[in-house]
N, C-alpha and C. Protein backbone atom coordinates (compact mmCIF):
# COMPACT_ATOMS: atom_id res chain seq x y z
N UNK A 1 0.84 -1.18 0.00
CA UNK A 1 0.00 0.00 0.00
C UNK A 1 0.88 1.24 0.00
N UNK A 2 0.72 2.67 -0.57
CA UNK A 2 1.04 3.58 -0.84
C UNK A 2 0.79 4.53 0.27
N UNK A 3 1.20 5.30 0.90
CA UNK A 3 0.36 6.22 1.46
C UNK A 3 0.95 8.16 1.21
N UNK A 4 0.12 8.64 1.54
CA UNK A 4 1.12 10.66 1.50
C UNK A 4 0.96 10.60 3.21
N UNK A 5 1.75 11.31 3.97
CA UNK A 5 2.00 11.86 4.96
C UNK A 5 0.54 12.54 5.42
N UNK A 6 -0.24 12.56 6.63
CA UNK A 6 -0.88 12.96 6.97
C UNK A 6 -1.17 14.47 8.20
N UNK A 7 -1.37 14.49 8.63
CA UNK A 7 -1.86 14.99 10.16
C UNK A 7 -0.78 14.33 11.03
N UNK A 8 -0.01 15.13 11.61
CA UNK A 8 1.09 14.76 12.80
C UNK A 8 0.54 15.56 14.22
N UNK A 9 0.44 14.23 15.04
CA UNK A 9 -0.06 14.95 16.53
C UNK A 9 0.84 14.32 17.20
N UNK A 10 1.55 15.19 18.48
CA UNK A 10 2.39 14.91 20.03
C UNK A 10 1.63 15.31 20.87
N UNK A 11 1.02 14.54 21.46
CA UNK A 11 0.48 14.92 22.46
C UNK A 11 0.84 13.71 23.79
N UNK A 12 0.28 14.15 25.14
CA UNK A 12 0.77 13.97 26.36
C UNK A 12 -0.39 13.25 27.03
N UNK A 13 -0.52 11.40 27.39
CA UNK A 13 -1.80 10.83 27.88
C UNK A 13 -1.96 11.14 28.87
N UNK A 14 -2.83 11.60 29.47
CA UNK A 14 -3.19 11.47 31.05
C UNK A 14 -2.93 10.42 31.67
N UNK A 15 -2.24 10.87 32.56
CA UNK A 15 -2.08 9.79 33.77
C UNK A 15 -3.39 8.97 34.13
N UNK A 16 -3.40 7.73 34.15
CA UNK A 16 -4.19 6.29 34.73
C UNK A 16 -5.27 5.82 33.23
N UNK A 17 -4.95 6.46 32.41
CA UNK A 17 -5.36 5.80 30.77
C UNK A 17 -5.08 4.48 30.91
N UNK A 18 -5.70 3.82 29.96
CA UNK A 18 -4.93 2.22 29.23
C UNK A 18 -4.41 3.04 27.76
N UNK A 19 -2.95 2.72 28.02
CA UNK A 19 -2.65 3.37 26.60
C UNK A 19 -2.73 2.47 25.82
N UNK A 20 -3.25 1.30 25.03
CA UNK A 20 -3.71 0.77 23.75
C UNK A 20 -5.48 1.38 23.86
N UNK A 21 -5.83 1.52 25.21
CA UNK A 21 -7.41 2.18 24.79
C UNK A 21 -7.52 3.44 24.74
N UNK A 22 -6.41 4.15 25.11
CA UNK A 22 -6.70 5.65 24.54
C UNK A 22 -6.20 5.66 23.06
N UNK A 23 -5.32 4.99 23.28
CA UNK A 23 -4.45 5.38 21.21
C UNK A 23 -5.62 5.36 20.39
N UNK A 24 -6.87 4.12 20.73
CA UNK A 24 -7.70 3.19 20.29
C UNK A 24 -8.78 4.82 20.10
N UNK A 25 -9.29 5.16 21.29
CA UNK A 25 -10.11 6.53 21.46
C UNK A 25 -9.31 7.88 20.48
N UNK A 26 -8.23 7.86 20.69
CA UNK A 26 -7.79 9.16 19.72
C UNK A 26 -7.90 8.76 18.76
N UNK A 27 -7.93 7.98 18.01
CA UNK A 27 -7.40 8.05 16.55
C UNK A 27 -9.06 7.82 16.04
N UNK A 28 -10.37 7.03 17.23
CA UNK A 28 -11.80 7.16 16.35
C UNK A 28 -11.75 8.76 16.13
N UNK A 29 -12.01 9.33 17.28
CA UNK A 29 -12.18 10.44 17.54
C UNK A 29 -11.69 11.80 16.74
N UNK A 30 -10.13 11.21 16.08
CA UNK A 30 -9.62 12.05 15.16
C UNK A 30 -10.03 11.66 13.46
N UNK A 31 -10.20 10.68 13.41
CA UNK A 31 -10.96 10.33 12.18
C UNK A 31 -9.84 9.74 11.55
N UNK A 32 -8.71 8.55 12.66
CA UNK A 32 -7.08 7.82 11.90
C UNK A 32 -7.42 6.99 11.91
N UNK A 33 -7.38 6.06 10.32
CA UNK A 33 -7.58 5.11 9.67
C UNK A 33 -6.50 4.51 9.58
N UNK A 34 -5.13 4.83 9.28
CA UNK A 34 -4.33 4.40 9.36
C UNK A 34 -3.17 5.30 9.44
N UNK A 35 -2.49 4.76 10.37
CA UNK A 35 -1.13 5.78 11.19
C UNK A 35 0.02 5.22 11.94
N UNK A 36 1.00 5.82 11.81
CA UNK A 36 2.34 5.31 12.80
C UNK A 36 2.12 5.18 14.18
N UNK A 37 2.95 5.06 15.12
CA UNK A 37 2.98 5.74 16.26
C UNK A 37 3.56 5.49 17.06
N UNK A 38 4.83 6.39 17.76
CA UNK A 38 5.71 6.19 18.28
C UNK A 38 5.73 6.82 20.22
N UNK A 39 5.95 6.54 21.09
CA UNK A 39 6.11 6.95 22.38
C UNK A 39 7.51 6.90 23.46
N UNK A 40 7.40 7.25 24.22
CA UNK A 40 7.80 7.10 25.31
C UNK A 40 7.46 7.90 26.71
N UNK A 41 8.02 7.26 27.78
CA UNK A 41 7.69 7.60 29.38
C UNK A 41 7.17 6.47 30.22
N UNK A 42 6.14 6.10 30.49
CA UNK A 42 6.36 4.94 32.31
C UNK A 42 4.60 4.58 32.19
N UNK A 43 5.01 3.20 32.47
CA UNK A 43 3.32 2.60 32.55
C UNK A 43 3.39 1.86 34.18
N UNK A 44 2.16 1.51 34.60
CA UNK A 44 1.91 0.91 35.54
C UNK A 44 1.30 -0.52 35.11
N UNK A 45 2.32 -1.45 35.84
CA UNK A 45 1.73 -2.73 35.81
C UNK A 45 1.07 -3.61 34.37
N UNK A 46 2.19 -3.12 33.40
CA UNK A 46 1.84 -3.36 32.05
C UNK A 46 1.76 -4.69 31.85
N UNK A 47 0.68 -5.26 30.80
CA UNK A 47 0.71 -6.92 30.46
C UNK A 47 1.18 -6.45 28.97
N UNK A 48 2.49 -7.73 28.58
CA UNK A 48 2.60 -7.84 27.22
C UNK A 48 2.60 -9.16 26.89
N UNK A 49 2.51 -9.36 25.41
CA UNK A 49 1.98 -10.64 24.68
C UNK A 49 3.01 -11.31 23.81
N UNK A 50 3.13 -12.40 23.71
CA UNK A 50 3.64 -13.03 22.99
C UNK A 50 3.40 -13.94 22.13
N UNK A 51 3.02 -13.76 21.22
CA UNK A 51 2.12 -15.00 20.28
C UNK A 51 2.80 -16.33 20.03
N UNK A 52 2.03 -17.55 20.56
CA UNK A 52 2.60 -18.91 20.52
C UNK A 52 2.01 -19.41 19.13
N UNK A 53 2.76 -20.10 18.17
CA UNK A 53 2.74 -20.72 17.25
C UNK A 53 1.84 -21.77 17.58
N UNK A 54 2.61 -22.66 18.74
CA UNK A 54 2.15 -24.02 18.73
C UNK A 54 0.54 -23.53 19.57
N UNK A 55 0.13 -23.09 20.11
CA UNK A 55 -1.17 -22.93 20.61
C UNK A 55 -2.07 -22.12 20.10
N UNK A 56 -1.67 -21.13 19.23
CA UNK A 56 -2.39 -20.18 18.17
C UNK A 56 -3.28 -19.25 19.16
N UNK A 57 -2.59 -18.50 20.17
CA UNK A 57 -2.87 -17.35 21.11
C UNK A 57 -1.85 -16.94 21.43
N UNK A 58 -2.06 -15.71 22.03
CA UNK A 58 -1.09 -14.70 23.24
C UNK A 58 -0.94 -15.59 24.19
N UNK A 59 0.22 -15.51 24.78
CA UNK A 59 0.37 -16.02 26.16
C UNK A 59 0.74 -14.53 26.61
N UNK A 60 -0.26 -14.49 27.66
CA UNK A 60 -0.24 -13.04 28.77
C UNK A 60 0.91 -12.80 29.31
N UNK A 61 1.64 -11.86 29.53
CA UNK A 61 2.90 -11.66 30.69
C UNK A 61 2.35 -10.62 31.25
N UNK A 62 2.12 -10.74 32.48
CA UNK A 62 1.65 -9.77 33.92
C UNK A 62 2.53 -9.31 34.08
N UNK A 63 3.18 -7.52 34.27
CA UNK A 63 4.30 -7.12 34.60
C UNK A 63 3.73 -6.53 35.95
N UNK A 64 3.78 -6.15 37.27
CA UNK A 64 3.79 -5.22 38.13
C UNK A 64 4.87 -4.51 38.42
N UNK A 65 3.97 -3.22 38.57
CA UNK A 65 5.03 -1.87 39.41
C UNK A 65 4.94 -1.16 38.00
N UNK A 66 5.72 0.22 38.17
CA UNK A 66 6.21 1.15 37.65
C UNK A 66 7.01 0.23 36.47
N UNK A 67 6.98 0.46 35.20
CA UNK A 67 8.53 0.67 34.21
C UNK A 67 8.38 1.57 33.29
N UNK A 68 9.78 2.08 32.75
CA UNK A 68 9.72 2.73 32.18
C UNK A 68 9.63 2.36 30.53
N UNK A 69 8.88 3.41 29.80
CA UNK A 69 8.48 2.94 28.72
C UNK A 69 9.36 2.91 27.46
N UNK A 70 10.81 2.64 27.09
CA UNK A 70 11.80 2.38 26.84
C UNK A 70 11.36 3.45 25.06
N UNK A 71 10.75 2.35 24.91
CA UNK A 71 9.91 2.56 23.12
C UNK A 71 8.99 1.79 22.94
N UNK A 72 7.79 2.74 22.63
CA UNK A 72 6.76 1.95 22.08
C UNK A 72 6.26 2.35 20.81
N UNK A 73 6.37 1.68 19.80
CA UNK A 73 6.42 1.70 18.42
C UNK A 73 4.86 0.29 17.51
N UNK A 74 4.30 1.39 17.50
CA UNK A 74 3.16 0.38 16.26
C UNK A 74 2.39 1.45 15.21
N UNK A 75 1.09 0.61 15.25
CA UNK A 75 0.47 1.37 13.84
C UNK A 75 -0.82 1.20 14.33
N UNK A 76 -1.65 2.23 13.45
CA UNK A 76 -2.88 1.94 13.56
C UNK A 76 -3.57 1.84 12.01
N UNK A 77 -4.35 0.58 12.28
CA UNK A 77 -5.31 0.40 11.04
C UNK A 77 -6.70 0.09 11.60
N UNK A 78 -7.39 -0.44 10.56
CA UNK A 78 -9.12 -0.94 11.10
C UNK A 78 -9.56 -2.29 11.13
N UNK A 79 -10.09 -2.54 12.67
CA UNK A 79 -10.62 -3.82 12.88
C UNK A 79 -11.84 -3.65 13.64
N UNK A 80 -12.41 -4.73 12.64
CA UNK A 80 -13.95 -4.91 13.03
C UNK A 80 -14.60 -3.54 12.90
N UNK A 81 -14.03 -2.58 12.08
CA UNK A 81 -14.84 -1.45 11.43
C UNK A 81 -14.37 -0.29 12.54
N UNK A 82 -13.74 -0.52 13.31
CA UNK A 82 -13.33 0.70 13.98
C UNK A 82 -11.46 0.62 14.40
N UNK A 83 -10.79 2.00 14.61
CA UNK A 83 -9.35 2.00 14.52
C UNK A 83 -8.99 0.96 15.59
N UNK A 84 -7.75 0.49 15.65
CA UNK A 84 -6.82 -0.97 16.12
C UNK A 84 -5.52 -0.16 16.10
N UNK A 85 -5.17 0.04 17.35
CA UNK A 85 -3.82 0.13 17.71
C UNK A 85 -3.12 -1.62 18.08
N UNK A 86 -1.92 -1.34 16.79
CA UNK A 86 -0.98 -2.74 17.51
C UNK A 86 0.31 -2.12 17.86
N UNK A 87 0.24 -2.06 19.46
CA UNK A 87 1.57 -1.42 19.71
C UNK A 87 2.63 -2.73 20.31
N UNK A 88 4.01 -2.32 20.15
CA UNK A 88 5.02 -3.41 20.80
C UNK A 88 6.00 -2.23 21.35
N UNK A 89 6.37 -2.96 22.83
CA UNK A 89 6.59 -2.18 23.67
C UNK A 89 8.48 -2.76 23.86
N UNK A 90 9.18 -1.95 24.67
CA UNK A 90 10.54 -2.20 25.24
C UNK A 90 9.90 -1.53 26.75
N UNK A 91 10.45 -2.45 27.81
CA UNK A 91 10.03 -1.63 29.07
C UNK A 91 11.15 -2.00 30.13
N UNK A 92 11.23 -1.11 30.96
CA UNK A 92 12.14 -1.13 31.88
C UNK A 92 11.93 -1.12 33.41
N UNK A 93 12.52 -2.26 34.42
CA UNK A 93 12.10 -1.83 35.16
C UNK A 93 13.52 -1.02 36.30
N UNK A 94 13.16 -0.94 37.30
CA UNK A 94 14.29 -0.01 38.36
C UNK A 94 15.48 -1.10 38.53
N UNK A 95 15.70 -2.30 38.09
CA UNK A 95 17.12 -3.06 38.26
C UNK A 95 17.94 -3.13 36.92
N UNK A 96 16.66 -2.57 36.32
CA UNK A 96 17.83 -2.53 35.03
C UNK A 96 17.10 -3.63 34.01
N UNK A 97 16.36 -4.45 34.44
CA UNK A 97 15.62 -5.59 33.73
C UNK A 97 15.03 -5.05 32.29
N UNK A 98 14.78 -5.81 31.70
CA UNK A 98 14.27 -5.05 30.02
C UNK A 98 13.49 -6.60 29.73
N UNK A 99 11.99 -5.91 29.40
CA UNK A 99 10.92 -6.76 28.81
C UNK A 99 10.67 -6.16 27.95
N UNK A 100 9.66 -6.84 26.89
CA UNK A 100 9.03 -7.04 25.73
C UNK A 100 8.14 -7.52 24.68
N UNK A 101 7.64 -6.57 24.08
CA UNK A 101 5.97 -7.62 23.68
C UNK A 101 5.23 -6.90 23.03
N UNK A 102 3.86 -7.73 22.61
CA UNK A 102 2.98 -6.58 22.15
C UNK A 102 2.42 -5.98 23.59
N UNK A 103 1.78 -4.88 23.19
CA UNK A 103 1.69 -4.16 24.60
C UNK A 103 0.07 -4.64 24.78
N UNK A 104 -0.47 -5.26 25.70
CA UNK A 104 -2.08 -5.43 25.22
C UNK A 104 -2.66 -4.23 26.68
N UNK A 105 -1.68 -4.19 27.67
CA UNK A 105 -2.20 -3.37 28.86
C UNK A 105 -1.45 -2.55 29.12
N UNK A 106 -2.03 -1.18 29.94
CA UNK A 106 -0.51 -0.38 30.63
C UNK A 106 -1.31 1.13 31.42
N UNK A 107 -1.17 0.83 32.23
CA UNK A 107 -1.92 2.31 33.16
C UNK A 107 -0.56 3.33 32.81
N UNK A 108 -1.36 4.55 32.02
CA UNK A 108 -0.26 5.08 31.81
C UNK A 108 0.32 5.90 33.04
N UNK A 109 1.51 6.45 33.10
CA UNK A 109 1.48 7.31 34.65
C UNK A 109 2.72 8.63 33.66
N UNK A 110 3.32 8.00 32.97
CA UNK A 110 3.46 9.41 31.90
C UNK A 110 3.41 8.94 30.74
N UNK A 111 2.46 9.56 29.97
CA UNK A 111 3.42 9.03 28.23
C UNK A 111 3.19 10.36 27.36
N UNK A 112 3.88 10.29 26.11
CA UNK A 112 4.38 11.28 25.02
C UNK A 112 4.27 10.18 24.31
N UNK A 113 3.51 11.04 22.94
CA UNK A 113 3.56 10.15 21.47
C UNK A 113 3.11 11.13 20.44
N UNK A 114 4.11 10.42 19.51
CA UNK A 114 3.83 10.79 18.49
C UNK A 114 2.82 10.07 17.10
N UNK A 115 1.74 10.55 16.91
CA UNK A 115 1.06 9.75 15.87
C UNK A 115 0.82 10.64 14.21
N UNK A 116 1.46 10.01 13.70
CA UNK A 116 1.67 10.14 12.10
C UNK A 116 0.81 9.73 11.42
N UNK A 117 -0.77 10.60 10.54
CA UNK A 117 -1.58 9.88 10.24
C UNK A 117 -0.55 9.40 8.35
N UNK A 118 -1.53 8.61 7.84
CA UNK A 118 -0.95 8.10 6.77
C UNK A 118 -2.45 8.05 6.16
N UNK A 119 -2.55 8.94 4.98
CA UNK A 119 -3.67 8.90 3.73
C UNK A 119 -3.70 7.90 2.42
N UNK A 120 -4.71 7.34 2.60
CA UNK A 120 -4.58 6.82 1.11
C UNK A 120 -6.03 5.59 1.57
N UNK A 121 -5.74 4.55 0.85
CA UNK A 121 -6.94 3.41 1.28
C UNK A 121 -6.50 3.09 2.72
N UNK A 122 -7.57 2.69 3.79
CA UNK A 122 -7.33 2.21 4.85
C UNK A 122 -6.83 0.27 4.74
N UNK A 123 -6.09 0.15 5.82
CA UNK A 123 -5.50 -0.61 6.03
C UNK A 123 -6.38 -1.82 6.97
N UNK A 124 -7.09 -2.56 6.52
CA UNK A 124 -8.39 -3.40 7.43
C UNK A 124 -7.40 -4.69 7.87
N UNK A 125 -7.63 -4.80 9.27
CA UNK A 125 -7.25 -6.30 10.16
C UNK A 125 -8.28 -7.22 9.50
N UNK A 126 -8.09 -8.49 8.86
CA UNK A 126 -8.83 -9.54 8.60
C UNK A 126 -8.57 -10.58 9.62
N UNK A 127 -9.33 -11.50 10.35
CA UNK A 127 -9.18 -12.70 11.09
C UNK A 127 -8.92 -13.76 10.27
N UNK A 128 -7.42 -14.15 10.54
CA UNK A 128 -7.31 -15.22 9.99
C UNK A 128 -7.97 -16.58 10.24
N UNK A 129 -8.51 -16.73 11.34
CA UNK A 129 -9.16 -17.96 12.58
C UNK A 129 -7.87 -18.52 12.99
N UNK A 130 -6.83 -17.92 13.65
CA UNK A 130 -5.57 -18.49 14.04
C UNK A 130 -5.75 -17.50 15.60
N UNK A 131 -6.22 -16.72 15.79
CA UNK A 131 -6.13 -15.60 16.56
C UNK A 131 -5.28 -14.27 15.94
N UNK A 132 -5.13 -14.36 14.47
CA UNK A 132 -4.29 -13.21 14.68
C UNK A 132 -5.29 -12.33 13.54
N UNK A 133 -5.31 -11.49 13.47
CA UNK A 133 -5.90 -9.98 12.39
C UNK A 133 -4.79 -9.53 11.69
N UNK A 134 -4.37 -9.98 10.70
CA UNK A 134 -3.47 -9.25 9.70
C UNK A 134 -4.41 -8.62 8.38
N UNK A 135 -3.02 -7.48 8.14
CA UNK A 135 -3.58 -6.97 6.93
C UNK A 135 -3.36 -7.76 5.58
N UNK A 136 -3.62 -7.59 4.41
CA UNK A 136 -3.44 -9.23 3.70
C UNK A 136 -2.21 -8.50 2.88
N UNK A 137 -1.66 -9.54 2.27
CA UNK A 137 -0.05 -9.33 1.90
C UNK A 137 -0.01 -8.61 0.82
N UNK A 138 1.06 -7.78 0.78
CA UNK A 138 1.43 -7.11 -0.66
C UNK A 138 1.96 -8.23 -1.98
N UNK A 139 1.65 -8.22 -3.11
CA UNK A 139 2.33 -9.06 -3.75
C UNK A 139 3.91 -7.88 -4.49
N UNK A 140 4.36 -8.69 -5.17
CA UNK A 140 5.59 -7.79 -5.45
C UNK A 140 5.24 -7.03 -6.90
């Protein structure tokens, strides 16, 4: 898919958000069909995901406490007729530890992001029946 550069917003989440459900709320709300989106700053008690092959789901990882939000880097397209943030996270906690994942939870307590809309045809999640929503492949 092609896209032109859109609408660029930085803005600052409120503290105690779910940041995949606010990204999810800004971008109906702004009218982003499909967009970048990049962050950083500190979540509370974030769960990230890891998709198992052999079982065809997420396996959950429960993080507690404070970490910091290293980089969080995804996109937004459309599922089930309304915008889909898929974000994947780097997180940190106070020993120095470093996790990773898709981000499916995260009370925010600071974040900064940047979201880059992208114009052109929207980008639709299809269910494969595997558990996963991809967009369908480019051919060459």
């Amino acid at each position: 898919m092609e896209f032109n550069p859109g609408r660029i917003f930085l803005l600052r989440v409120p503290e105690g958000e779910d940041l995949p459900e606010f990204i999810n709320k800004f971008a109906e709300k702004r009218g982003l069909r499909t967009a970048i989106v990049k962050g950083i700053g500190s979540v509370r008690n974030p769960v990230v995901g890891y998709y198992s092959e052999e079982i065809k789901a997420y396996k959950r990882i429960e993080l507690f406490g404070t970490f910091e939000l290293l980089t969080l880097l995804g996109n937004v397209s459309i599922k089930d007729g309304k915008p889909f943030a898929h974000l994947h996270v780097t997180l940190g906690n106070a020993n120095g530890d470093v996790f990773g994942g898709h981000l499916m939870k995260g009370e925010v307590f600071v974040a900064e992001l940047y979201v880059q809309e992208l114009v052109g045809e929207p980008l639709v999640r299809k269910d494969r029946g595997d558990n996963l929503s991809l967009w369908d492949e480019e051919p060459l």
